[in-house]
Protein backbone atom coordinates (compact mmCIF):
# COMPACT_ATOMS: atom_id res chain seq x y z
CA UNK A 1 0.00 0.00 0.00
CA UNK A 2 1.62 3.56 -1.25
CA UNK A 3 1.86 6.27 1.88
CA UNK A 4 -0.76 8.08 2.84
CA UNK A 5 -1.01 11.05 0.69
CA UNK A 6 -3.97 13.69 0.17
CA UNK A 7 -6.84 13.40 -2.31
CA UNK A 8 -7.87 16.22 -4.46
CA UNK A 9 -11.14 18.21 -4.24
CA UNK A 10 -12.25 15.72 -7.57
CA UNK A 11 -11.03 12.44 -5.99
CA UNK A 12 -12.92 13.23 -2.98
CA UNK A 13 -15.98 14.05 -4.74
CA UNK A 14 -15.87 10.57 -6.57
CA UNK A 15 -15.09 8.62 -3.28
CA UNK A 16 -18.46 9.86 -1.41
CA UNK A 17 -20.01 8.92 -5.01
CA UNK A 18 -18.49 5.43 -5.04
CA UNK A 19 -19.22 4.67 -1.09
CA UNK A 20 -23.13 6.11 -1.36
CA UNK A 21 -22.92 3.46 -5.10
CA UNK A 22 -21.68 0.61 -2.67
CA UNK A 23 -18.16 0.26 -3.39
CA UNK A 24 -16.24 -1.09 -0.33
CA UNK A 25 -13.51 1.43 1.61
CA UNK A 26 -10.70 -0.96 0.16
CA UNK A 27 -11.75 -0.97 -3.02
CA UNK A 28 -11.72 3.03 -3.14
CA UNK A 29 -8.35 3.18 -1.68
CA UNK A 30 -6.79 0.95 -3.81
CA UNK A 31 -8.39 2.54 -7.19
CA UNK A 32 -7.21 5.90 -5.93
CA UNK A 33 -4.22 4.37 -4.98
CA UNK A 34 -4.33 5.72 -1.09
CA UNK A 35 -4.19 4.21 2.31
CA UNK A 36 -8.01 2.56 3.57
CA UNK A 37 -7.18 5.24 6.61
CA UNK A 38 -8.01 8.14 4.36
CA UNK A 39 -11.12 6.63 2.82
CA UNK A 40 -12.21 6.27 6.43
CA UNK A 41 -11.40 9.50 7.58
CA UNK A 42 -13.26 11.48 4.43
CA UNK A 43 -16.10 9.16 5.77
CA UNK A 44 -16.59 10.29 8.99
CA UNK A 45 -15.97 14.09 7.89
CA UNK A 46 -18.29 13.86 5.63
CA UNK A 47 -20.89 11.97 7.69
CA UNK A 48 -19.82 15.02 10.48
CA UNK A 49 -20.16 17.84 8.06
CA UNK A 50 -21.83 17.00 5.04
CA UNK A 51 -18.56 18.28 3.39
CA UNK A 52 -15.62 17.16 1.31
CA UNK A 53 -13.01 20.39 1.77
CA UNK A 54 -10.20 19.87 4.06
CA UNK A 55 -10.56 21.85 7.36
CA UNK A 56 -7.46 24.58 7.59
CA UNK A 57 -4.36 23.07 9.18
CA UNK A 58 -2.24 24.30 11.56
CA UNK A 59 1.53 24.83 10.70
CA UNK A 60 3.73 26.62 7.72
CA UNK A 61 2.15 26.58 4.10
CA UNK A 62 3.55 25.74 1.84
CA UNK A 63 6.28 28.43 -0.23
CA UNK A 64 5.17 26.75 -4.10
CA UNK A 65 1.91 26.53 -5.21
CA UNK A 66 0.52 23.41 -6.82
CA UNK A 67 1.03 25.44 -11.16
CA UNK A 68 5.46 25.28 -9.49
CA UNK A 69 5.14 22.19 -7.73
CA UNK A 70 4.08 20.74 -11.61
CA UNK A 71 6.41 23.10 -13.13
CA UNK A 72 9.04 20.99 -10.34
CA UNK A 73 7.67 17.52 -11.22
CA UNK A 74 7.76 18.65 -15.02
CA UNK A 75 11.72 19.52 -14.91
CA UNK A 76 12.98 15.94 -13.12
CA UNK A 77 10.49 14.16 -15.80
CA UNK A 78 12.01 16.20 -18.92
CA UNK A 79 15.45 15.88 -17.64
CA UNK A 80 15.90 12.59 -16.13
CA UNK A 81 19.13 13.11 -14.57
CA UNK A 82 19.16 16.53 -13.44
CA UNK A 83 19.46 17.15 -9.91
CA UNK A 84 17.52 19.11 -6.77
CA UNK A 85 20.04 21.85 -7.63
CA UNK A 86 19.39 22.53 -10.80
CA UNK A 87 16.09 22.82 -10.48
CA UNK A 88 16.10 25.23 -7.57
CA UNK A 89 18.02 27.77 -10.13
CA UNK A 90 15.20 26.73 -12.76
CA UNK A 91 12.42 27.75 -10.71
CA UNK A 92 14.31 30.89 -9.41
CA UNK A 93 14.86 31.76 -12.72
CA UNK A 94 11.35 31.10 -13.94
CA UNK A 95 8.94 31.97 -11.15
CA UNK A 96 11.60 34.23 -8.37
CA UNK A 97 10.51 32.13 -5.97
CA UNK A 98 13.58 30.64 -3.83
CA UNK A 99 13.57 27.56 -2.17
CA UNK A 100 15.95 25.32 -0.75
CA UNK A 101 16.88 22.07 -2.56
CA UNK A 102 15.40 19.64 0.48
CA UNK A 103 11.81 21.61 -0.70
CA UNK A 104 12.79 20.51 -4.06
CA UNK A 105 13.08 17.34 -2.96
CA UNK A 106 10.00 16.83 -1.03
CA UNK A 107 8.06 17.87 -4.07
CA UNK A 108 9.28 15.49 -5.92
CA UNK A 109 9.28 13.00 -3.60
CA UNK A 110 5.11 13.74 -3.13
CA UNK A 111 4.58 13.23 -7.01
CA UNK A 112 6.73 9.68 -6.29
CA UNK A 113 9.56 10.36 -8.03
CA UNK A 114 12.74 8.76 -6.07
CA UNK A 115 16.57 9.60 -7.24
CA UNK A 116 17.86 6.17 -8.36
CA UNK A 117 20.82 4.50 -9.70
CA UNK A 118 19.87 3.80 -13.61
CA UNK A 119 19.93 0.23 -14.75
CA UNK A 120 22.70 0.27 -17.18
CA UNK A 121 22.09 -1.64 -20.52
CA UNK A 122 23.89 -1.94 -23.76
CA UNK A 123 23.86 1.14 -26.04
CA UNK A 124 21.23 0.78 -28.59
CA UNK A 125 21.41 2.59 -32.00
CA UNK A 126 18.72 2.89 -34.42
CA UNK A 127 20.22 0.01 -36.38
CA UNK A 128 20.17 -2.63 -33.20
CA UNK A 129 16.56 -1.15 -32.37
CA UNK A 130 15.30 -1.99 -35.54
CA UNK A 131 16.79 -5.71 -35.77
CA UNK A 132 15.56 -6.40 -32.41
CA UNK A 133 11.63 -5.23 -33.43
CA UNK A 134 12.18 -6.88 -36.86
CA UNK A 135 13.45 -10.40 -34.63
CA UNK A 136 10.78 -9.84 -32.06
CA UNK A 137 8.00 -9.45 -35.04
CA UNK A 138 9.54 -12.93 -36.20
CA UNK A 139 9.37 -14.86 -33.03
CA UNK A 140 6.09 -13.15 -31.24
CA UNK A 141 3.53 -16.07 -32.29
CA UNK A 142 6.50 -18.51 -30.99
CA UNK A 143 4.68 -21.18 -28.77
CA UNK A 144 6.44 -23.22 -26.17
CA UNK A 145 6.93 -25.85 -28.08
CA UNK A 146 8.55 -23.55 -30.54
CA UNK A 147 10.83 -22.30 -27.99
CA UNK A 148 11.76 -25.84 -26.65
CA UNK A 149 13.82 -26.96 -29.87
CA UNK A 150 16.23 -23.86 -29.13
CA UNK A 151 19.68 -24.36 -27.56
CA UNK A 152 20.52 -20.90 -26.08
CA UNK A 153 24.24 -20.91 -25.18
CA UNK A 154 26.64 -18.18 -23.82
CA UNK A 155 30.52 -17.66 -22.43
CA UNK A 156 30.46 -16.21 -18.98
CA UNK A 157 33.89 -14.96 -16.68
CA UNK A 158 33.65 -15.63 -12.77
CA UNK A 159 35.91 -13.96 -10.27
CA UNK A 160 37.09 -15.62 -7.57
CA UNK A 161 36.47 -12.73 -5.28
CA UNK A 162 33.28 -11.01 -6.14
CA UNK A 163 33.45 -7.65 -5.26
CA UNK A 164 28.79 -7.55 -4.75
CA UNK A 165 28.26 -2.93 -5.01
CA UNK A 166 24.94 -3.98 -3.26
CA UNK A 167 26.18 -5.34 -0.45
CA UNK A 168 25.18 -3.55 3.05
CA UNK A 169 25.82 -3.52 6.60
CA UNK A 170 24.28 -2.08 9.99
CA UNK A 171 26.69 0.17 11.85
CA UNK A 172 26.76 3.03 14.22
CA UNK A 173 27.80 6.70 13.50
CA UNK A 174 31.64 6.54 13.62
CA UNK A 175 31.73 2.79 12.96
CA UNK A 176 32.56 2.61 9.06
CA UNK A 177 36.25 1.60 9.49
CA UNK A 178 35.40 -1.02 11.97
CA UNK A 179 36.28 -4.61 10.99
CA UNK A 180 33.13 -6.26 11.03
CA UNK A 181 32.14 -3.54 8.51
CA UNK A 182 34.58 -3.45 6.36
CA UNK A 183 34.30 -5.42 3.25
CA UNK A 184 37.31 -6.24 1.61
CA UNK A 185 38.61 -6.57 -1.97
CA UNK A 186 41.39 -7.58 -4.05
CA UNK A 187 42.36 -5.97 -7.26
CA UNK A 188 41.10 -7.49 -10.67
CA UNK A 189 38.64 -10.21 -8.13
CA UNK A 190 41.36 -12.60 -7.57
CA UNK A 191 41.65 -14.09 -11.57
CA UNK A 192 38.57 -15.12 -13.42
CA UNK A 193 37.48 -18.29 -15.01
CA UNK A 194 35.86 -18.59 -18.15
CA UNK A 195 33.11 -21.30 -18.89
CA UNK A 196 31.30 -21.70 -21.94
CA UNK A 197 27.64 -23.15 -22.03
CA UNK A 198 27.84 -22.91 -18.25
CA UNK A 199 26.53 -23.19 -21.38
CA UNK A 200 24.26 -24.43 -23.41
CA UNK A 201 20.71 -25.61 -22.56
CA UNK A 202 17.03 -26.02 -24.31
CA UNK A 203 13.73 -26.89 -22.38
CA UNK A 204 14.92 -30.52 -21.54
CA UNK A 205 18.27 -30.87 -22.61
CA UNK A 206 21.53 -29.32 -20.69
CA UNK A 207 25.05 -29.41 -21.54
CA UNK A 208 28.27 -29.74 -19.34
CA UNK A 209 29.64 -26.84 -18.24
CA UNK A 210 32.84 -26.13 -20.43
CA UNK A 211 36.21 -24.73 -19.04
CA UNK A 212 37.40 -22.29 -21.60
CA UNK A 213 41.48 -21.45 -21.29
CA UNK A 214 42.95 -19.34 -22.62
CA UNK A 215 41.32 -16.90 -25.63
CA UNK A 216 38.02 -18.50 -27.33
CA UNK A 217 39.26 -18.45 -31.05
CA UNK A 218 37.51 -19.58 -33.81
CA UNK A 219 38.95 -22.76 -34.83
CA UNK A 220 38.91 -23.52 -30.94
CA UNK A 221 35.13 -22.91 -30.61
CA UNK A 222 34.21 -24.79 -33.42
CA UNK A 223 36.72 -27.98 -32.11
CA UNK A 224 35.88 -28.04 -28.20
CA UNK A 225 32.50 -27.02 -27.92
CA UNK A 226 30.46 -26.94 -31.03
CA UNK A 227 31.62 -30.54 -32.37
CA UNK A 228 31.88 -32.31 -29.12
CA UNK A 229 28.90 -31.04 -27.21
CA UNK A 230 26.65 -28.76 -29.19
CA UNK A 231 26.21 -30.57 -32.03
CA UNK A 232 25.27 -34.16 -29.90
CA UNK A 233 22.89 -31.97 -27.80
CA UNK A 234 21.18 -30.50 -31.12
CA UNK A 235 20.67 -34.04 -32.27
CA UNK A 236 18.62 -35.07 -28.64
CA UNK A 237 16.72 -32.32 -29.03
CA UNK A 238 15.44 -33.22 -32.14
CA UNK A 239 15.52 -32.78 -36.35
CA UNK A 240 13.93 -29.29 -35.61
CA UNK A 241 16.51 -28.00 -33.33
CA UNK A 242 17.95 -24.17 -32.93
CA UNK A 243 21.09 -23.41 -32.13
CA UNK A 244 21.31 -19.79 -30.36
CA UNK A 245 24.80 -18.02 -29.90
CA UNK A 246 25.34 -14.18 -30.29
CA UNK A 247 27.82 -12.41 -32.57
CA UNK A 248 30.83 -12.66 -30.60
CA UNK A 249 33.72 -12.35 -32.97
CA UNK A 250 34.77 -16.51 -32.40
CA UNK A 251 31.40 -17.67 -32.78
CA UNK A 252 30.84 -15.69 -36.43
CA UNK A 253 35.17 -16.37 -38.07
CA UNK A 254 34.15 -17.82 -41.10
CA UNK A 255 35.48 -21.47 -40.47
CA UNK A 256 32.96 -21.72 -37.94
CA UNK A 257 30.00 -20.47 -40.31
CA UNK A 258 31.64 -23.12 -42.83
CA UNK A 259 31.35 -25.87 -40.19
CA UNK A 260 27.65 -24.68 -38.98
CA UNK A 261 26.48 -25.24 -42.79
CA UNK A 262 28.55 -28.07 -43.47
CA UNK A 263 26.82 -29.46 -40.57
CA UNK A 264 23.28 -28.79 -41.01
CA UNK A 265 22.76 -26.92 -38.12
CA UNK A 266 19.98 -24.44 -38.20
CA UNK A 267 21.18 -21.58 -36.66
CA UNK A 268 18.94 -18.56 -35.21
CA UNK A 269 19.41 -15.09 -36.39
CA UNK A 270 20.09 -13.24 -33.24
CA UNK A 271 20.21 -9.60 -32.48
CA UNK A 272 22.98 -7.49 -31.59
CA UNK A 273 23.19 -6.04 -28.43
CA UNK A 274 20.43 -8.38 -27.24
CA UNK A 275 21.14 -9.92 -23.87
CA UNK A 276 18.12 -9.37 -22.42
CA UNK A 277 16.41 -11.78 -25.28
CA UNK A 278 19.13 -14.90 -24.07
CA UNK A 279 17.10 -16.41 -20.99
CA UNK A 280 20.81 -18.08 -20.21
CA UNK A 281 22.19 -14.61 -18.72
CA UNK A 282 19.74 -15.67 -16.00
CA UNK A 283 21.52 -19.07 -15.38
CA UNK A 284 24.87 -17.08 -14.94
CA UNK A 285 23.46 -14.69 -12.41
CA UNK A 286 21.48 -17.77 -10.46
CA UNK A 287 24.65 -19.67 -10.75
CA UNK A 288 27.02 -16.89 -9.41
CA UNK A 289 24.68 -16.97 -6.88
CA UNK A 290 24.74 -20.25 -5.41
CA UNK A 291 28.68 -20.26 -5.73
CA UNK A 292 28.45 -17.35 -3.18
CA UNK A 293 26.27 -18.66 -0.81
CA UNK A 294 28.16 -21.92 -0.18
CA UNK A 295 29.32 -21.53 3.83
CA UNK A 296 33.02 -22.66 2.47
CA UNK A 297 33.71 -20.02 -0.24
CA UNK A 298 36.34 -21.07 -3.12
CA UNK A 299 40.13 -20.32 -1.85
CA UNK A 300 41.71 -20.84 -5.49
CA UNK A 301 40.46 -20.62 -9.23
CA UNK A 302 40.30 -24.73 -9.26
CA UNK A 303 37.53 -24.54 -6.59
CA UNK A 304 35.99 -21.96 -7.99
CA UNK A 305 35.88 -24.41 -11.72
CA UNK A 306 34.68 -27.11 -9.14
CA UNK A 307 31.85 -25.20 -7.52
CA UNK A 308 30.65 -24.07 -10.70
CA UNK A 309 30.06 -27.11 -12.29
CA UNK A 310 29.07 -28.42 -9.07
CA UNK A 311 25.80 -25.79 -8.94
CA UNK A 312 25.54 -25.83 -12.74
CA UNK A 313 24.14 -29.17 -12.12
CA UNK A 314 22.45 -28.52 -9.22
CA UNK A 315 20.04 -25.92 -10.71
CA UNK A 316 16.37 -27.71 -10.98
CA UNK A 317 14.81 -27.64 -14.34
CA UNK A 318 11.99 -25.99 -12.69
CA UNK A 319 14.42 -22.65 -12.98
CA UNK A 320 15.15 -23.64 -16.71
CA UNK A 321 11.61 -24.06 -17.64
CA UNK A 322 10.69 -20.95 -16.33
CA UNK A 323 13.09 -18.65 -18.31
CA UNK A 324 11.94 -20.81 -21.43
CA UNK A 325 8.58 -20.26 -20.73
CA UNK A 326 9.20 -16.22 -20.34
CA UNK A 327 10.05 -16.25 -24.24
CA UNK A 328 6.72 -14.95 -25.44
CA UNK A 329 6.95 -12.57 -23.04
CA UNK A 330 10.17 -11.45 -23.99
CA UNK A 331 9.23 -10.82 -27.28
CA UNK A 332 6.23 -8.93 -26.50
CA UNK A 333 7.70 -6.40 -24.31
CA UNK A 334 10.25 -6.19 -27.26
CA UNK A 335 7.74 -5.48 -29.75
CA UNK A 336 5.62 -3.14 -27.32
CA UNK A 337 9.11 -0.93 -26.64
CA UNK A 338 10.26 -0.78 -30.88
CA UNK A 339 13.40 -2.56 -29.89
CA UNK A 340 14.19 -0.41 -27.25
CA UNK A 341 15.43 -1.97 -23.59
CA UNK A 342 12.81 -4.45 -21.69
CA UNK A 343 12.63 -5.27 -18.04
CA UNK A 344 14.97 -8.67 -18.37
């Protein structure tokens, strides 16, 4: 339930409408999205007075009137990441009213707007937004069982000491440098790993999680992980099998698109700049995890290999079928945002 906040002169108009129609206190509150306390409380004032306006409140009023606070409200929504600041000089400028920047704040914090970290996504260009409408368009009528002949795969690096930016603690004022809040780090996590196909998997088939050493040529890929496991797992799935990888430079040299045809692989046409749209970047982050919750975390890069595989093969289907089942979703949000960048 959203804080309380106040109704307008309208809202409260339609609320004594709605109760006197039969419509249940909780069922006004949540439509007007407000707590059930207020919906009782314009009740009983009403009942009391046979009015809707507010009584006059004690205290300070308020130094903008409702035309700045939307003139406020307007600036953050225009400019995304300007700050309380800037908009104090913009309303200075604009109106010669001056306020300070918490008042700023507190306006914008009663129209719900919060200052948050952005999610950060691949940069899309016109080109990449109109491949991944045109791919979306392609696949949207995709059913499940459409989506179960596809073998998404994927490369993924693990460090051995994850450095986690969300991490928190509780401390006192003048604790920060204490030990037990101190979280410490070592430069470049410790060394990586590299696994492919942590790898590759479809609705009911999943491949072994691959060590990669070394740099992921070409001639490598095509002779450690598409002829020895992807290939085998293509032919379980079934003569109507997909095989998924993006555009990385190894996966497209031109002795691997010579084997893929040679083959008779079917491979799908995948976006650029599309990671969102490979359910399998999922598996990594459930699967990094699980490797940091274990109670005995990995001392060396050879436990870390070990854990890995060790919870790539604990994962339950269940997890798998989900993601393949959130396809058609994918593909809808896709199409709804021309391309642009989805929830996933």
């Amino acid at each position: 339930m959203p804080a309380r906040r106040k109704l307008t002169t309208f809202n409260r108009g339609r609320t004594i409408a709605w109760l006197h129609d039969g419509v249940s206190k909780c069922e006004v509150a949540r439509q007007l999205g407000v707590s059930h306390s207020v919906i009782v409380r314009l009740k009983q004032r009403f009942q009391t007075t046979n009015n809707v306006e507010e009584r006059p409140r004690s205290g300070r009023p308020k130094k903008t009137t409702p035309r700045e606070d939307r003139f406020i409200q307007r600036q953050a929504l225009q400019h995304r990441a300007t700050t309380c600041k800037v908009i104090r000089g913009q309303l200075r400028e604009a109106t010669n009213i001056n306020v300070s920047g918490r008042t700023i704040g507190n306006r914008l914090h009663d129209a719900r707007l919060r200052s948050r970290r952005p999610a950060v996504r691949p940069l899309l260009t016109q080109a990449h937004r109109r491949a991944r409408l045109a791919w979306s368009r392609r696949h949207l009528r995709w059913t499940r069982r459409d989506w179960a002949q596809v073998l998404f795969s994927d490369e993924s690096g693990f460090n051995l000491y994850h450095s986690d930016g969300r991490r928190k603690v509780w401390r006192r004022e003048g604790e920060r440098y204490e030990e037990d809040t101190v979280h410490e780090r070592v430069a470049f996590g410790g060394g990586s790993v590299m696994v492919w196909g942590g790898g590759g998997f479809s609705l009911h088939q999943r491949t072994p999680l691959y060590h990669v050493v070394g740099n992921l040529t070409g001639q490598r890929y095509r002779d450690e992980i598409l002829a020895p496991i992807v290939l085998p797992t293509l032919q379980q799935i079934g003569p109507n099998a997909v095989f998924q990888d993006d555009n990385a430079t190894p996966h497209r040299a031109r002795l691997v698109n010579d084997y893929i045809q040679q083959t008779g692989v079917v491979r799908m046409d995948f976006p650029a700049c599309s990671p969102d749209m490979n359910p399998i970047e999922h598996v990594w982050d459930e699967l990094d995890r699980q490797v940091r919750a274990n109670h005995q975390p990995p001392r060396n890069l050879q436990q870390l290999l070990q854990m890995l595989q060790q919870e790539w093969q604990a994962i339950p289907r269940a997890f798998f079928t989900k993601l393949m089942n959130s396809m058609r979703s994918r593909c809808g949000e896709l199409e709804r945002k021309r391309g642009g960048h989805t929830h996933y």
